[in-house]
Protein backbone atom coordinates (compact mmCIF):
# COMPACT_ATOMS: atom_id res chain seq x y z
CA UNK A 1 98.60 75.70 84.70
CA UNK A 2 96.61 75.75 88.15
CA UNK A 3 97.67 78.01 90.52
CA UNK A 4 99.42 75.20 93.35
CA UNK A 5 101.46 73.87 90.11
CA UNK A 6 102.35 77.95 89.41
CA UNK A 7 103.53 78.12 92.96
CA UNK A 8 105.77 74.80 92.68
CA UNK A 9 107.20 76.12 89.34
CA UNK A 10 108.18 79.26 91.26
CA UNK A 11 109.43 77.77 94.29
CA UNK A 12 111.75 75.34 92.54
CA UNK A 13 113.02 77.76 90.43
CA UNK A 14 113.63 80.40 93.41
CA UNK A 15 115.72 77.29 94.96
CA UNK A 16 117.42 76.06 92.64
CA UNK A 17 118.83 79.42 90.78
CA UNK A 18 122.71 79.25 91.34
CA UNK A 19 123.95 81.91 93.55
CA UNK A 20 126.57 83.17 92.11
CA UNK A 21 124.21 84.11 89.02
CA UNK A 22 122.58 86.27 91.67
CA UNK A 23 125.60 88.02 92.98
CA UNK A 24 128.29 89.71 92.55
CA UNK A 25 129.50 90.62 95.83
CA UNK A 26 128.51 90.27 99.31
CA UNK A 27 126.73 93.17 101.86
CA UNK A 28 127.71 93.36 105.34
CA UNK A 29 124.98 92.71 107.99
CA UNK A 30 121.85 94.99 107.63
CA UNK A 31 120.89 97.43 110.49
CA UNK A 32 118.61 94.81 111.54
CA UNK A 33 121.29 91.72 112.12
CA UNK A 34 119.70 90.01 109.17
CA UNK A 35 121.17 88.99 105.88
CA UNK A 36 121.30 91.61 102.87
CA UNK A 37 120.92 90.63 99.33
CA UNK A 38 120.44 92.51 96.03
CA UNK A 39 116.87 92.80 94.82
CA UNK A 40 117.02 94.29 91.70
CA UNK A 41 116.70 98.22 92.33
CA UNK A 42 116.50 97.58 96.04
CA UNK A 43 118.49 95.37 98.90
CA UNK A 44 116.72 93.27 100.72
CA UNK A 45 117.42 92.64 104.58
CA UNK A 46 115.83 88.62 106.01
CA UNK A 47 115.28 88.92 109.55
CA UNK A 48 113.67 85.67 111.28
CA UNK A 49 112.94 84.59 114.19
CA UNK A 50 110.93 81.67 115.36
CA UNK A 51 107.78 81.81 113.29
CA UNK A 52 108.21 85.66 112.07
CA UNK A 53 109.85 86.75 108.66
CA UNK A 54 110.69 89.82 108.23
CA UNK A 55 112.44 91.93 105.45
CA UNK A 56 113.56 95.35 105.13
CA UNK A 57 114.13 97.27 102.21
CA UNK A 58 116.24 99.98 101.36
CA UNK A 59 116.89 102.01 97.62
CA UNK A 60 120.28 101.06 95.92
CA UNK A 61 121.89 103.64 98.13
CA UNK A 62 120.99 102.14 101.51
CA UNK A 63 118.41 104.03 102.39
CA UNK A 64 115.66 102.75 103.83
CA UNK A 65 112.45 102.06 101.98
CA UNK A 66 108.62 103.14 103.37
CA UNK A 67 106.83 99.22 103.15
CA UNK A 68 104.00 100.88 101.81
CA UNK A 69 103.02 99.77 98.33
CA UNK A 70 105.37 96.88 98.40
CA UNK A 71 104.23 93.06 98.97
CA UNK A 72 106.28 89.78 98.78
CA UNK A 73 106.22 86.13 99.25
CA UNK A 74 109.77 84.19 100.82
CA UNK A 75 110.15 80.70 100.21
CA UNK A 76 112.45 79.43 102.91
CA UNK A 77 113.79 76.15 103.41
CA UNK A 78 114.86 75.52 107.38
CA UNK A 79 115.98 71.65 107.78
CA UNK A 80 113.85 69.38 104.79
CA UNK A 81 110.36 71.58 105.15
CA UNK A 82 109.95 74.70 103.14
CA UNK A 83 107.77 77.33 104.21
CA UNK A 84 105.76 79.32 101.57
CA UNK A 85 105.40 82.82 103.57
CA UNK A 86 103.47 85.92 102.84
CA UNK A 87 104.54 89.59 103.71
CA UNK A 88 102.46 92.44 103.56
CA UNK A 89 103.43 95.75 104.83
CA UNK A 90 103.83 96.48 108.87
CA UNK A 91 105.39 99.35 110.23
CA UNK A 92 108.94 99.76 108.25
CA UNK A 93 109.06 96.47 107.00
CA UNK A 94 106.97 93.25 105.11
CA UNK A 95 106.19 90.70 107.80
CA UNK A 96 104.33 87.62 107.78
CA UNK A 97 104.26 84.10 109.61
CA UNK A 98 105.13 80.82 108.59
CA UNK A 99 103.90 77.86 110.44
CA UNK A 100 106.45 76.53 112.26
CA UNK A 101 109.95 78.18 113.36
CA UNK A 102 112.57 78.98 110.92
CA UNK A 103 115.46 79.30 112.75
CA UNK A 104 117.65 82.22 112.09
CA UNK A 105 119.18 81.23 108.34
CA UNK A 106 116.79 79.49 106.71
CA UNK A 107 118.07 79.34 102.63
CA UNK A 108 115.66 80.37 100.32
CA UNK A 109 114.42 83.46 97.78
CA UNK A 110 112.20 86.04 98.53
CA UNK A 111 110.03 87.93 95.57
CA UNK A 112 109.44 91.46 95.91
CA UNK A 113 106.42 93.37 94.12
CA UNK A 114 107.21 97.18 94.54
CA UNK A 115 104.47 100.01 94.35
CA UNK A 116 104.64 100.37 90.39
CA UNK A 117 104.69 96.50 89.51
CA UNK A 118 108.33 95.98 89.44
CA UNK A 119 109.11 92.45 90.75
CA UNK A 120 112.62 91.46 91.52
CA UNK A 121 114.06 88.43 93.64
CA UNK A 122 116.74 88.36 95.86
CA UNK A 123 118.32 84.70 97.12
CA UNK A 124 119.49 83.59 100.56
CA UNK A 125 121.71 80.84 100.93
């Protein structure tokens, strides 16, 4: 399978995964106003604005997670166009930049890679 095709596979099944087979309760805002989902061992906090995506982790305790070592990729849907986003480490945090503005709850997973090669996904709807 090519690599675009591997993406596509990914995407739609990111998308499509019920919620509820994701989650079994809900967080309160993180510290960052952004949405908090389970990812895996960690929680994962979406932050966007405009063009910028940004997500925080912290451990299964709440405490916040060094960015170093991690990477990710969010797949966010804002309106009919999805946006296929990279993060990489910056400061506290992955960041990256899709191409055009998100708005501020665009629905969509995000896969995390941690330091060791654990991957987990955690859903925004």
């Amino acid at each position: 399978m090519n690599r675009a095709m591997s993406w596509a596979v990914l995407a739609l099944t990111l998308l499509a995964a019920p919620a509820s087979a994701q989650r079994d309760h809900d967080h309160p805002a993180g510290p960052h106003g952004g949405r908090v989902e389970d990812a895996g061992p960690w929680h994962a906090e979406l932050v966007t604005r405009a063009e910028t995506v940004s997500v925080y982790l912290t451990d299964g305790d709440g405490k916040p997670l060094p960015a170093e070592g991690f990477k990710a990729v969010a797949i966010l849907k804002s309106g009919a166009k999805a946006a296929r986003v990279l993060l990489s480490p910056e400061g506290n945090r992955l960041a990256g930049k899709a191409e055009a503005a998100l708005g501020e709850r665009p629905s969509g997973a995000v896969r995390i890679t941690g330091p060791g090669g654990v991957t987990a996904s955690a859903r925004f709807d």
